[in-house]
C-alpha atoms as a PDB file:
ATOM      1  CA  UNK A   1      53.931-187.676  59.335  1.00  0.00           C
ATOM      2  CA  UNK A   2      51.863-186.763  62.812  1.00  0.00           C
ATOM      3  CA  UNK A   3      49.085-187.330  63.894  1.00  0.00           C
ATOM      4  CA  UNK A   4      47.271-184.204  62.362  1.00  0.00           C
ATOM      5  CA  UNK A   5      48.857-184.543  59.116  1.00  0.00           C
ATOM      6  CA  UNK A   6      46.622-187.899  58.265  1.00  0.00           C
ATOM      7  CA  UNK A   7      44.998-187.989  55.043  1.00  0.00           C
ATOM      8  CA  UNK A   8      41.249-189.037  57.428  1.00  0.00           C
ATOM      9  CA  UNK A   9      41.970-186.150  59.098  1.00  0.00           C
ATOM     10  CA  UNK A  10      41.459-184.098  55.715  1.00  0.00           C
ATOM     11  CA  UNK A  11      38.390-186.680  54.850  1.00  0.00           C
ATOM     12  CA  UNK A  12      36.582-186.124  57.814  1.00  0.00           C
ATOM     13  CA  UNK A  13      37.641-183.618  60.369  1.00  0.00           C
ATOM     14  CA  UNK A  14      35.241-184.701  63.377  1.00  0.00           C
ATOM     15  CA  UNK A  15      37.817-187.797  63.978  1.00  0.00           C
ATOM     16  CA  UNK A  16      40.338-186.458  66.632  1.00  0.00           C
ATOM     17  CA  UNK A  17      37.238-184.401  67.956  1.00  0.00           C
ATOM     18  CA  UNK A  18      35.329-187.868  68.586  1.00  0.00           C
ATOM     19  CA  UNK A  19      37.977-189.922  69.679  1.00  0.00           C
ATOM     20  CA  UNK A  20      38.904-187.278  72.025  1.00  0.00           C
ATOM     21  CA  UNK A  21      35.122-187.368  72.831  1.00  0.00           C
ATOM     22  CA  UNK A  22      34.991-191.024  73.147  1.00  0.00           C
ATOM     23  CA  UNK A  23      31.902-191.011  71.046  1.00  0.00           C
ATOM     24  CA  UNK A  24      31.388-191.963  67.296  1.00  0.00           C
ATOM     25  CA  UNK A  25      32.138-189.588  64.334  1.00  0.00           C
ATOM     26  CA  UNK A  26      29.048-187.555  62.876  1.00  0.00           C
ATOM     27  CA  UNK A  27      27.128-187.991  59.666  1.00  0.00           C
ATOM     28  CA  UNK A  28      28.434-188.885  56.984  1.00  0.00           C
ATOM     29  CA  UNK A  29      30.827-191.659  58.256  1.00  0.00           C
ATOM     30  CA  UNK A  30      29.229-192.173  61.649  1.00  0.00           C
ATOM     31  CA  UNK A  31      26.378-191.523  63.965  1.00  0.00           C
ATOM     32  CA  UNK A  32      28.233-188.972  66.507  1.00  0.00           C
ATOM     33  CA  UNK A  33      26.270-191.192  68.969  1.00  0.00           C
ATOM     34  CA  UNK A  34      28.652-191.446  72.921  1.00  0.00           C
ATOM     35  CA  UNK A  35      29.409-194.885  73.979  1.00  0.00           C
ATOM     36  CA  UNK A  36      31.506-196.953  75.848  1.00  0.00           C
ATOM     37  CA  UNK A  37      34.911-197.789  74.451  1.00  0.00           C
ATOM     38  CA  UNK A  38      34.697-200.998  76.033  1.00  0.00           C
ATOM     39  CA  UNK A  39      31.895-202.071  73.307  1.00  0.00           C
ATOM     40  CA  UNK A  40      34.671-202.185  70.953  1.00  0.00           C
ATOM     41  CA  UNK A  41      34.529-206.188  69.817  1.00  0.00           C
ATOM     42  CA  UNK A  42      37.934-206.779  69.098  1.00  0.00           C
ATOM     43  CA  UNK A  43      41.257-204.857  68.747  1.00  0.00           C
ATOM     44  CA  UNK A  44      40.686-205.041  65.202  1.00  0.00           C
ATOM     45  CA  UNK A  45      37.800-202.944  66.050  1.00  0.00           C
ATOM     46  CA  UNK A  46      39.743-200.908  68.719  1.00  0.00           C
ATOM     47  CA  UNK A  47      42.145-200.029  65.999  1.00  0.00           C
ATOM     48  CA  UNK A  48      39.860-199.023  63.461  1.00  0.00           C
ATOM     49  CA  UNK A  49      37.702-196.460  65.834  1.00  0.00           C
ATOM     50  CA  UNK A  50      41.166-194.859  66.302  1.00  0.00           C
ATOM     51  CA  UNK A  51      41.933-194.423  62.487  1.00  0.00           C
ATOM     52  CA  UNK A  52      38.155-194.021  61.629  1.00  0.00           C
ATOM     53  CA  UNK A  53      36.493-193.068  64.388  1.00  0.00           C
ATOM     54  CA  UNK A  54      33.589-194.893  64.170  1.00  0.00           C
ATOM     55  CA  UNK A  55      31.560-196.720  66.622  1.00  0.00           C
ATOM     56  CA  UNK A  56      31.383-200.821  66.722  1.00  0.00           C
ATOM     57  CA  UNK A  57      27.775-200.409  65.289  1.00  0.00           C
ATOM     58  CA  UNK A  58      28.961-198.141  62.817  1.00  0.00           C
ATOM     59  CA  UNK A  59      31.896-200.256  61.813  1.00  0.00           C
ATOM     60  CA  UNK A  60      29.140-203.081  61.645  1.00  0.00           C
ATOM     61  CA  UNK A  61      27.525-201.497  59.091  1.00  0.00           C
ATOM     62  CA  UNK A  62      30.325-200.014  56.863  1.00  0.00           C
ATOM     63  CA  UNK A  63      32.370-203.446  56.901  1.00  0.00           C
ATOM     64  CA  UNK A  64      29.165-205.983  56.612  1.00  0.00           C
ATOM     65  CA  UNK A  65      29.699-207.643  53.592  1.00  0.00           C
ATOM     66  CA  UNK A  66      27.435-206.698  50.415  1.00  0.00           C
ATOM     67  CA  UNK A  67      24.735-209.094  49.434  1.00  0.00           C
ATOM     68  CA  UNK A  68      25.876-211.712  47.081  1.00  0.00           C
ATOM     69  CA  UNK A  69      29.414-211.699  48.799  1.00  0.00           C
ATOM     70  CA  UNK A  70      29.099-214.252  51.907  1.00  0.00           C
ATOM     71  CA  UNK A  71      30.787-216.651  50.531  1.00  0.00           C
END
């Protein structure tokens, strides 16, 4: 399967554009915001921005765990 034949690619289309972009995603999965790739906390994070696209604040707030689930 290639690169353009991803199922996220069919979910949300502004991916490749963004990463190509280096900025986040738009609305609904990100905030299309630019930033530095280098803000990227971990390679866990690095690796998610390239399946997702999302920013590390966005990826903050899709991944924070719900209330009632810290433990």
């Amino acid at each position: 399967m290639s690169d353009q034949e991803r199922p996220i690619d069919i979910l949300n289309p502004n991916r490749k554009p963004a990463i190509v972009e280096q900025r986040c995603t738009r609305q609904p999965f990100g905030c299309g915001k630019t930033f530095d790739y280098s803000t990227l906390k971990t390679q866990a994070s690095r690796d998610e921005y390239n399946i997702s696209g999302m920013c590390q604040s966005c990826q903050d707030i899709a991944f924070a765990p719900e209330k009632g689930d810290e433990s």
